[in-house]
Protein backbone atom coordinates (compact mmCIF):
# COMPACT_ATOMS: atom_id res chain seq x y z
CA UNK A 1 72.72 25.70 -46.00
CA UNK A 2 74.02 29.33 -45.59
CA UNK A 3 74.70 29.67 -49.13
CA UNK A 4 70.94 28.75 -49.75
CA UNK A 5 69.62 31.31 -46.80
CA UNK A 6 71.85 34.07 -48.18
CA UNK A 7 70.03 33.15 -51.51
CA UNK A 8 66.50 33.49 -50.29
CA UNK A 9 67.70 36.92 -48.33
CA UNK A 10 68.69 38.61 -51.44
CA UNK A 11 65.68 37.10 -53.52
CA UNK A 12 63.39 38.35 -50.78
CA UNK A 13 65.66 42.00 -51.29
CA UNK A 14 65.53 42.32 -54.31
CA UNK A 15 61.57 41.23 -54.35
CA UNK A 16 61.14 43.58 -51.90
CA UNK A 17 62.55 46.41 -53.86
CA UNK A 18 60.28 46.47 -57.23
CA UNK A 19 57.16 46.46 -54.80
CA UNK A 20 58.73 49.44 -52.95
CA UNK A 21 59.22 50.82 -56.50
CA UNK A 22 55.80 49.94 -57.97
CA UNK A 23 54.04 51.53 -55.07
CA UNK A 24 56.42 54.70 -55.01
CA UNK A 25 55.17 55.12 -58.81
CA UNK A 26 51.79 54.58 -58.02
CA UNK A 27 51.68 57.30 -55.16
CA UNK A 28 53.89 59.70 -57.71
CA UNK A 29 51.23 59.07 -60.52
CA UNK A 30 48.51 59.34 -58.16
CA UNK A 31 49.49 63.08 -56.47
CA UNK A 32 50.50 64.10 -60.03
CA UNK A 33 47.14 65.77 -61.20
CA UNK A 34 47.17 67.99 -57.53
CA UNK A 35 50.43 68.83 -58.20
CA UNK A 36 49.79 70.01 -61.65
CA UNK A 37 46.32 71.79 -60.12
CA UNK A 38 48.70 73.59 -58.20
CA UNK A 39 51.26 74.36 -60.78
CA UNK A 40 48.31 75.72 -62.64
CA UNK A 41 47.16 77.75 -59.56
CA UNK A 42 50.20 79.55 -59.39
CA UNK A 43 50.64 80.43 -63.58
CA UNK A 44 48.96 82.86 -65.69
CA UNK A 45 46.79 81.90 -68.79
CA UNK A 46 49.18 82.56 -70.95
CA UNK A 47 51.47 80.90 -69.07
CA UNK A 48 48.89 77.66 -69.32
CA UNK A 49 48.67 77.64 -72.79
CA UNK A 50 52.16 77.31 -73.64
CA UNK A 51 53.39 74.91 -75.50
CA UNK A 52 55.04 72.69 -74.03
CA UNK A 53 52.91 73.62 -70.92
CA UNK A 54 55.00 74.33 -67.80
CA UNK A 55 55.26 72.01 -65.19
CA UNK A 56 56.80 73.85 -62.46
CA UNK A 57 55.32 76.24 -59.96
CA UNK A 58 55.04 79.62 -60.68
CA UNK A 59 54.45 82.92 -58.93
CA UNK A 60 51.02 83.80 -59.08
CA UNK A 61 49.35 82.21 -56.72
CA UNK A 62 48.42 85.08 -54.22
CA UNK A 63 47.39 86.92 -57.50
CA UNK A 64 45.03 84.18 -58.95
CA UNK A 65 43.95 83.64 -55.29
CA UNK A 66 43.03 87.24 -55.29
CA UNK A 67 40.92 87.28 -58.18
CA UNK A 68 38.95 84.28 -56.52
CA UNK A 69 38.38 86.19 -53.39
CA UNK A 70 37.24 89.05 -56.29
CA UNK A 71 34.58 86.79 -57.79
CA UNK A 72 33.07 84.59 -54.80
CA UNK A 73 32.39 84.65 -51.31
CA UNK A 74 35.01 81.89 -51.14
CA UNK A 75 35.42 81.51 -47.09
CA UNK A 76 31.56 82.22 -46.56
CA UNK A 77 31.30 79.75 -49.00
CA UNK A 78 33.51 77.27 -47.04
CA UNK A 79 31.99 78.43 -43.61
CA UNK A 80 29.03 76.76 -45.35
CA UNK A 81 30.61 73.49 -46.90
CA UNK A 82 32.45 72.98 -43.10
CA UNK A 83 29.10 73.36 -41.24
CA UNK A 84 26.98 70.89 -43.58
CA UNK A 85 29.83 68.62 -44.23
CA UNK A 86 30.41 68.36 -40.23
CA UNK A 87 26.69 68.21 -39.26
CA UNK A 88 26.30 65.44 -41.76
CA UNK A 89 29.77 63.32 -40.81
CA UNK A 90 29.00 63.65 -37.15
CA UNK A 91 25.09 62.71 -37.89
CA UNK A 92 25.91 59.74 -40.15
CA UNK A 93 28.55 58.01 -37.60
CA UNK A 94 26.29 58.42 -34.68
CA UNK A 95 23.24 56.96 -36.47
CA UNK A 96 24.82 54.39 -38.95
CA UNK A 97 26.94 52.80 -36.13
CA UNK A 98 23.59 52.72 -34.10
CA UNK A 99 22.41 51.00 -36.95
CA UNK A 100 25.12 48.47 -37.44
CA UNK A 101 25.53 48.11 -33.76
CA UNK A 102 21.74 46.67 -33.74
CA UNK A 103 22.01 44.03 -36.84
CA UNK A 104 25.45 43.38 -35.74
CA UNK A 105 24.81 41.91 -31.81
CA UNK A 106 20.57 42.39 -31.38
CA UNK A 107 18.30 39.91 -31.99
CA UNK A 108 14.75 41.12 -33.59
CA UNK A 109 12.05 39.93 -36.03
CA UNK A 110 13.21 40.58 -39.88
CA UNK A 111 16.71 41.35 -38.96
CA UNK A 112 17.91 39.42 -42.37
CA UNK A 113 15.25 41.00 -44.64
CA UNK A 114 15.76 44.51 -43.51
CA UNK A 115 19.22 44.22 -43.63
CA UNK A 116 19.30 42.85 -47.10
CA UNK A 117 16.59 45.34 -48.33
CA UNK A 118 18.75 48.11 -47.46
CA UNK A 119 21.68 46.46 -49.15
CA UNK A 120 19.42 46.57 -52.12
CA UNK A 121 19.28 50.46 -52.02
CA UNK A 122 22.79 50.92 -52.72
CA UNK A 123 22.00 49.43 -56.03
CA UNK A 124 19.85 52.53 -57.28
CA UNK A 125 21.17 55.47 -58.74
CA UNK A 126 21.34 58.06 -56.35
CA UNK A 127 19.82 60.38 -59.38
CA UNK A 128 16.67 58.79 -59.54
CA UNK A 129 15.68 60.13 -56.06
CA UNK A 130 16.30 63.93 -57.27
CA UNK A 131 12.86 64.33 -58.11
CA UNK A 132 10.93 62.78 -55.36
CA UNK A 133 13.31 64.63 -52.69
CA UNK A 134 12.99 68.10 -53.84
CA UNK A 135 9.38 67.46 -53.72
CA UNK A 136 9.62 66.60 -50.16
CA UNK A 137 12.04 69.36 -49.48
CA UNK A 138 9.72 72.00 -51.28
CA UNK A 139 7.01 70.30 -49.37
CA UNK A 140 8.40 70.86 -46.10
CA UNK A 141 9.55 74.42 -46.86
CA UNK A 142 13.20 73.63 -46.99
CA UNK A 143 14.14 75.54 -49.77
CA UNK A 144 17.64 77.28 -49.38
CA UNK A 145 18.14 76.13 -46.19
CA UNK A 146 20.91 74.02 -44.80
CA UNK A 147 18.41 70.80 -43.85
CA UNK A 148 17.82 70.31 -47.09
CA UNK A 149 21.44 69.04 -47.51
CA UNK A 150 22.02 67.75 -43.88
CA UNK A 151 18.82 65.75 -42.96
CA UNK A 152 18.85 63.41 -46.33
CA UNK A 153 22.71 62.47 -45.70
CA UNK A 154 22.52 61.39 -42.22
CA UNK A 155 22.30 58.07 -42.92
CA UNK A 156 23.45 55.46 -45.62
CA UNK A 157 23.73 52.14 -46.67
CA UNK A 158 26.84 51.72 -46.91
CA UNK A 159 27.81 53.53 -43.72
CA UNK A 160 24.87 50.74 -42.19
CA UNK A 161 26.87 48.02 -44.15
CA UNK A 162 30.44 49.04 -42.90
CA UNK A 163 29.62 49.83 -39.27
CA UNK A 164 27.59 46.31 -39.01
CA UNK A 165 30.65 44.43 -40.50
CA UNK A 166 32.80 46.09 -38.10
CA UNK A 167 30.92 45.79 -34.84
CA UNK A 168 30.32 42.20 -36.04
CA UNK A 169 34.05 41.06 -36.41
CA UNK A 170 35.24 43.47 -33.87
CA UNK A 171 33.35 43.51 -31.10
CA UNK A 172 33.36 40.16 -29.08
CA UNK A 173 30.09 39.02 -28.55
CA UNK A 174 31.51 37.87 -24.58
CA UNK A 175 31.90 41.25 -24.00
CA UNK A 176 28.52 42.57 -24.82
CA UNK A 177 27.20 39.31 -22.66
CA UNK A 178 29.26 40.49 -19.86
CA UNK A 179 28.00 43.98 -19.88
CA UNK A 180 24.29 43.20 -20.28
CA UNK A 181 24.94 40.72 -17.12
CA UNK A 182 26.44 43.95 -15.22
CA UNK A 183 22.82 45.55 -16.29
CA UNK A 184 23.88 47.39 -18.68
CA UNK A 185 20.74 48.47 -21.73
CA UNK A 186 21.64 48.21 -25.05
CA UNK A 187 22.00 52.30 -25.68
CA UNK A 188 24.35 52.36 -22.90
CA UNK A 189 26.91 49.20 -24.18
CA UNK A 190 26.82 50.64 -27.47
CA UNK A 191 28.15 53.73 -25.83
CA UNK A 192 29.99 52.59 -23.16
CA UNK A 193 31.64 49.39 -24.50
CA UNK A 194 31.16 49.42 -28.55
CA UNK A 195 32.06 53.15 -29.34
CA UNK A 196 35.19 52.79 -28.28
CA UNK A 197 36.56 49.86 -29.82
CA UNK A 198 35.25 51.21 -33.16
CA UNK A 199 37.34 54.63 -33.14
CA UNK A 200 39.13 53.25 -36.52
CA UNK A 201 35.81 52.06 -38.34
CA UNK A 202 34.32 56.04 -37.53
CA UNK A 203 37.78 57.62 -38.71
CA UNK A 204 37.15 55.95 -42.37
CA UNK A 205 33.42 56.18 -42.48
CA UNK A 206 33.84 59.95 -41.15
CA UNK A 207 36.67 60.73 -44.02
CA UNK A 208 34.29 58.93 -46.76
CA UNK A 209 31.54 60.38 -45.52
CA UNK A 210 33.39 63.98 -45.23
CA UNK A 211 34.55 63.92 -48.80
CA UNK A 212 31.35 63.11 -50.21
CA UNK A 213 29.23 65.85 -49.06
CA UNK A 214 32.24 68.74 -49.42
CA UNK A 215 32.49 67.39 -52.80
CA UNK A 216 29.09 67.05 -53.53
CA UNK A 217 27.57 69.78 -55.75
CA UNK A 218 24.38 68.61 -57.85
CA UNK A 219 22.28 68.54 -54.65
CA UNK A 220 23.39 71.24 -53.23
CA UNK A 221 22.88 73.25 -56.81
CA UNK A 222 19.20 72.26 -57.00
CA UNK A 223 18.24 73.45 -53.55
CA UNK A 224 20.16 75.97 -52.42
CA UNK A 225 19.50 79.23 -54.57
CA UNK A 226 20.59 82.14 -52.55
CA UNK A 227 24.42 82.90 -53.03
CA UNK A 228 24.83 83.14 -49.53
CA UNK A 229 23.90 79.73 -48.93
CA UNK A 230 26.19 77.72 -51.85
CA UNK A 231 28.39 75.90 -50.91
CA UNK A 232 32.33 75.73 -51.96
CA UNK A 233 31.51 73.24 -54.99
CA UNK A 234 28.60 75.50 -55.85
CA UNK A 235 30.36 78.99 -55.50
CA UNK A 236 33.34 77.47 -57.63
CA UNK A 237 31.24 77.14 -60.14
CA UNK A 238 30.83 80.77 -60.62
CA UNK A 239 34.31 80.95 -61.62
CA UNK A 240 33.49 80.02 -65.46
CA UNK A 241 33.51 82.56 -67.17
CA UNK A 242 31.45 81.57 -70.65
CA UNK A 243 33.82 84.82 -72.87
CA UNK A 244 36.81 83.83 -71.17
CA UNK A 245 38.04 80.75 -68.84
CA UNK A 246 40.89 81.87 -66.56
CA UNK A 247 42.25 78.56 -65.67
CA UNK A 248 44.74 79.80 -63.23
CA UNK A 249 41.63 81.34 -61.17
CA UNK A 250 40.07 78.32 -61.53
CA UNK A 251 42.71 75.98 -60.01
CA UNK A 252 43.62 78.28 -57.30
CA UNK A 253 39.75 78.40 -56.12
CA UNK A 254 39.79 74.61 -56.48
CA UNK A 255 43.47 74.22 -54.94
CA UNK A 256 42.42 76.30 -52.03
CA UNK A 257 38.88 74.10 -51.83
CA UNK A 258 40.82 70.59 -51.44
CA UNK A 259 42.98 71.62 -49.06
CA UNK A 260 40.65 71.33 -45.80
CA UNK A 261 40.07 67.42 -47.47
CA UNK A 262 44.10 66.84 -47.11
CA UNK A 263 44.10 68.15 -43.38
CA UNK A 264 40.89 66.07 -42.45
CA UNK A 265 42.89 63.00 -43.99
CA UNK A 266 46.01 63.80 -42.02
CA UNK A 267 44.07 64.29 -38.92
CA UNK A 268 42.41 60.67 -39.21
CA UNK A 269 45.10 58.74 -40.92
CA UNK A 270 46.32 56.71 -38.19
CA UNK A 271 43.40 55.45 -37.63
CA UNK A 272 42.53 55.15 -40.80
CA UNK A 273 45.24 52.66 -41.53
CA UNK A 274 44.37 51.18 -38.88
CA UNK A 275 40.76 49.87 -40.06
CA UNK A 276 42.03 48.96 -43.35
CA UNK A 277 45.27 46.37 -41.54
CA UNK A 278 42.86 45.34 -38.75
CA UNK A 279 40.15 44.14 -41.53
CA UNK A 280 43.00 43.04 -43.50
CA UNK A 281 44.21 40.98 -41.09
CA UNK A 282 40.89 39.65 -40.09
CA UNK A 283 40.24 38.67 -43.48
């Protein structure tokens, strides 16, 4: 019998080990492109075009970093991306948990239909609105101006979708009885009682959310025209050069550009990991 559970110890080892060593490759193959974005950042062209192309840092960064700071406003530029990525993160959580708070625990006429129409939405192309929104936004005078990016990404589908599924497995439905006993309205125990115990379902909408619109750059492109205005994804794109592409420029700008994206992670990623094991778990 302890010949047999000895067995199953070192079976459950050694099983143990090759998914250790298949996720340790997958995270290695998965931070190798930043890596080599910012070996590239720190090399000179002719450095980049070597063959065999080198694949460990260099000593150029400041240099390339320089010559950034010499083509584009690059931290007015991010002043702008951090204001309009925050203004829409903050706007989206407040009104999409709102949202999913309301199909998740209220009761109203054409819950199921509205819920499931804007479930359909997140089946159309996100493109095919380009044309009717920039007439709205010329219509409304919004032209290189920051509420053309904010106001049409307060609120999404999917944000609607993943708060409602959240509130609805999360959130006992005793406790929202309870508080509407104590006379509690419905603003005030989504505030009071449901806000809270949904802190890890805002940390991943907020970091999906927050990635989105700092990466986003077609909209942004089409609306915003003054060079003060552009945002990081918009000003980078200066850095092409049509004569001459100085990829070591290039990947510094962009190096630079992800960087606020890794300390936004970092910032959320407990609780992050905790709304992925708490669904997971659930499920």
């Amino acid at each position: 019998m302890a010949k047999e559970t000895n067995q199953t110890k070192k079976r459950f080892r050694f099983d143990k080990f090759f998914v250790y060593l298949f996720l340790g490759g997958g995270a290695l193959i998965s931070l190798f492109p930043f890596y080599y974005m910012f070996v590239m950042a720190t090399r000179l062209n002719r450095e980049i075009n070597q063959v065999p192309p080198p694949f460990t840092p260099g000593v150029n960064l400041v240099e390339n970093f320089q010559k950034v700071l010499g083509s584009i406003d690059f931290f007015g530029a991010m002043l702008n991306s951090f204001i309009v990525a925050t203004s829409v993160t903050i706007g989206t959580l407040f009104l999409c948990s709102l949202a999913g708070y309301a199909f998740a625990k209220l009761d109203f006429k054409g819950k199921s239909i509205l819920f499931g129409a804007i479930l359909i939405t997140m089946m159309v192309p996100p493109q095919l609105g380009l044309i009717p929104q920039y007439y709205i936004i010329t219509t409304l005078g919004w032209l290189n101006d920051f509420r053309a990016i904010i106001v049409p990404g307060l609120i999404n589908a999917f944000g609607i979708f993943w708060m409602r599924q959240y509130i609805k497995e999360g959130v006992p439905f005793e406790i929202i009885e309870a508080a509407r006993i104590d006379g509690c309205s419905n603003f005030r125990i989504y505030w009071n009682v449901v806000v809270p115990m949904i802190l890890p379902a805002f940390a991943t909408l907020g970091i999906i959310v927050f990635m989105h619109v700092w990466n986003d750059f077609l909209w942004p492109l089409i609306v915003l025209r003054d060079p003060s205005m552009h945002t990081l994804q918009v000003a980078l794109r200066a850095l092409n050069d049509a004569r001459q592409m100085d990829y070591g420029m290039i990947m510094s700008g962009t190096f630079w550009a992800t960087v606020p994206l890794i300390l936004v992670f970092l910032a959320f990623n407990k609780l992050f990991i905790a709304s992925l094991s708490e669904g997971a778990v659930k499920s």
